[in-house]
C-alpha atoms as a PDB file:
ATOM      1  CA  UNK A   1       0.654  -9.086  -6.647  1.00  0.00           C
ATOM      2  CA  UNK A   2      -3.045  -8.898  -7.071  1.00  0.00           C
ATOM      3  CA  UNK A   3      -5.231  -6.650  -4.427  1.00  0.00           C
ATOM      4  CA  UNK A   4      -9.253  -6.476  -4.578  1.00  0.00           C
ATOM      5  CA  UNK A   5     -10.590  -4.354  -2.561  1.00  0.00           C
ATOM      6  CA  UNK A   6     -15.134  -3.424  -2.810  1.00  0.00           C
ATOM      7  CA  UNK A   7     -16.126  -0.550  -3.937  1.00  0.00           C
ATOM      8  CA  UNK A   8     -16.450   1.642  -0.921  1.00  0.00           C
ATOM      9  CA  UNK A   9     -14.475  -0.309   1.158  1.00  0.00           C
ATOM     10  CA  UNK A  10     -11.240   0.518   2.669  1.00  0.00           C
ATOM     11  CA  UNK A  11      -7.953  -0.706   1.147  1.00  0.00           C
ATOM     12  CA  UNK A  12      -6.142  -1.802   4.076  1.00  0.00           C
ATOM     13  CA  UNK A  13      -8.603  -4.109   4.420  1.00  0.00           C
ATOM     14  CA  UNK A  14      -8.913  -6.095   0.980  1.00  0.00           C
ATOM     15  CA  UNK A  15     -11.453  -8.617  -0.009  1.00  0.00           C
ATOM     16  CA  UNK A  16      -9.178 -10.101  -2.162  1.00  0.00           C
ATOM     17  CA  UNK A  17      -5.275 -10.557  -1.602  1.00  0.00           C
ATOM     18  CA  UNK A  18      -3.029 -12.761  -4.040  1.00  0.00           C
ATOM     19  CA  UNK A  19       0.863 -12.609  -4.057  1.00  0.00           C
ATOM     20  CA  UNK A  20       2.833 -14.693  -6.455  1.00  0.00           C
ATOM     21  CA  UNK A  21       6.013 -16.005  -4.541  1.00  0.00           C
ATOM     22  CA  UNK A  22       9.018 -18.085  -5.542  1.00  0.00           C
ATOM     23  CA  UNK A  23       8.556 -22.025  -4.613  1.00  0.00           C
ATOM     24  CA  UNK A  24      10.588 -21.956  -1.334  1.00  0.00           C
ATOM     25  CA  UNK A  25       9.138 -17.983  -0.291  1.00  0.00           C
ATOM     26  CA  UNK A  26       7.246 -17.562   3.043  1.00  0.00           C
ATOM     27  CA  UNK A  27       3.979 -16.641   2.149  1.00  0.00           C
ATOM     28  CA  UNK A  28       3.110 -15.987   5.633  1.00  0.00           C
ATOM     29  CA  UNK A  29       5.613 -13.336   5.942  1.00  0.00           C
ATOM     30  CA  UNK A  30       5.095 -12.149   2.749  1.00  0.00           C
ATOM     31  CA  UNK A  31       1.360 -11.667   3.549  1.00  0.00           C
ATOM     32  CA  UNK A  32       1.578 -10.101   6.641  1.00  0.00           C
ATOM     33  CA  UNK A  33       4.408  -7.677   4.963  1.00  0.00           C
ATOM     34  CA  UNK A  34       2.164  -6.229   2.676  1.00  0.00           C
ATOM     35  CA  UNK A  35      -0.981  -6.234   5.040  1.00  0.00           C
ATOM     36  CA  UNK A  36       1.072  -4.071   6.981  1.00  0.00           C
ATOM     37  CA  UNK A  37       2.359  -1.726   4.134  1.00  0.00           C
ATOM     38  CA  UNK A  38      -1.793  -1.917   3.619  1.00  0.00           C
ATOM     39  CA  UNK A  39      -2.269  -0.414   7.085  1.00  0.00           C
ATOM     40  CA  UNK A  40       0.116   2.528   6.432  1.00  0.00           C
ATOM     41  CA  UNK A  41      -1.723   3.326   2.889  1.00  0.00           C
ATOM     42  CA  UNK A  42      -4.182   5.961   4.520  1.00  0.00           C
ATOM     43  CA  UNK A  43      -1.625   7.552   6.614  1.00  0.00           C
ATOM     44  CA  UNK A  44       1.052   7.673   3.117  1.00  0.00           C
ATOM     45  CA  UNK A  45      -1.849   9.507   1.051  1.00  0.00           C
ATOM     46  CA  UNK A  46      -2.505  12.055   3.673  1.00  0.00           C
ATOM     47  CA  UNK A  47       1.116  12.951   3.765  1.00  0.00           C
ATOM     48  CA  UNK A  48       1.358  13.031   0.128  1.00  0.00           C
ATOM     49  CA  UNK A  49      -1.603  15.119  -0.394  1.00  0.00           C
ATOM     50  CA  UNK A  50      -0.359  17.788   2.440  1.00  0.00           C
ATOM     51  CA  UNK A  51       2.401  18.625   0.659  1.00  0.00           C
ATOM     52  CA  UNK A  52       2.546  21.576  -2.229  1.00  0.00           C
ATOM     53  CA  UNK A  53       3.263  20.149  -5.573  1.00  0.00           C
ATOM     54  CA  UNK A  54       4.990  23.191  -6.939  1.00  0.00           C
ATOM     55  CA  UNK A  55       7.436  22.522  -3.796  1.00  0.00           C
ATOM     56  CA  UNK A  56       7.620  18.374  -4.086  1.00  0.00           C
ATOM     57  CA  UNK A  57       8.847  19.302  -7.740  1.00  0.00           C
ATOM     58  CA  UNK A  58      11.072  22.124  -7.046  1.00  0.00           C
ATOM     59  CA  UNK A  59      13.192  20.108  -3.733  1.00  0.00           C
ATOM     60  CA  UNK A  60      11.784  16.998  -4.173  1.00  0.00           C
ATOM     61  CA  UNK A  61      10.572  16.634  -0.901  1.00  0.00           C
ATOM     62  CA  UNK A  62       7.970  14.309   0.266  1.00  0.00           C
END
C-alpha cells in the first residue's frame, strides 16, 4: 500500500492513495477500510503519545 499525503496536509485525508489487491479483491471495500483506519490516525497518536514510555515498557500497556 502506497499513501501520499502534502506536506502540511493532514493524513487522513491523502492526496494520493494506492492499494495493491489480489485479482478478485474488492477494492471498494478495501479503500474505504483503510480510509477509515486513516480517520482514526490522529486520535491513535494522541493516545500513544499520552502514555509514559517508562510505563508502556515496563506493563506493556498502550
Amino acid at each position: 500500500m502506497t499513501i501520499v499525503a502534502r506536506n502540511g496536509e493532514p493524513l487522513e485525508d491523502p492526496a494520493f492513495l494506492h492499494i495493491a489487491l489480489l485479482d478478485d479483491a474488492d477494492r471498494t471495500a478495501a479503500e474505504e477500510i483503510v480510509r477509515e483506519i486513516l480517520a482514526g490516525a490522529s486520535e491513535f497518536v494522541s493516545d500513544f503519545l499520552a502514555v509514559d514510555p517508562v510505563d508502556r515498557f515496563r506493563t506493556g500497556a498502550l
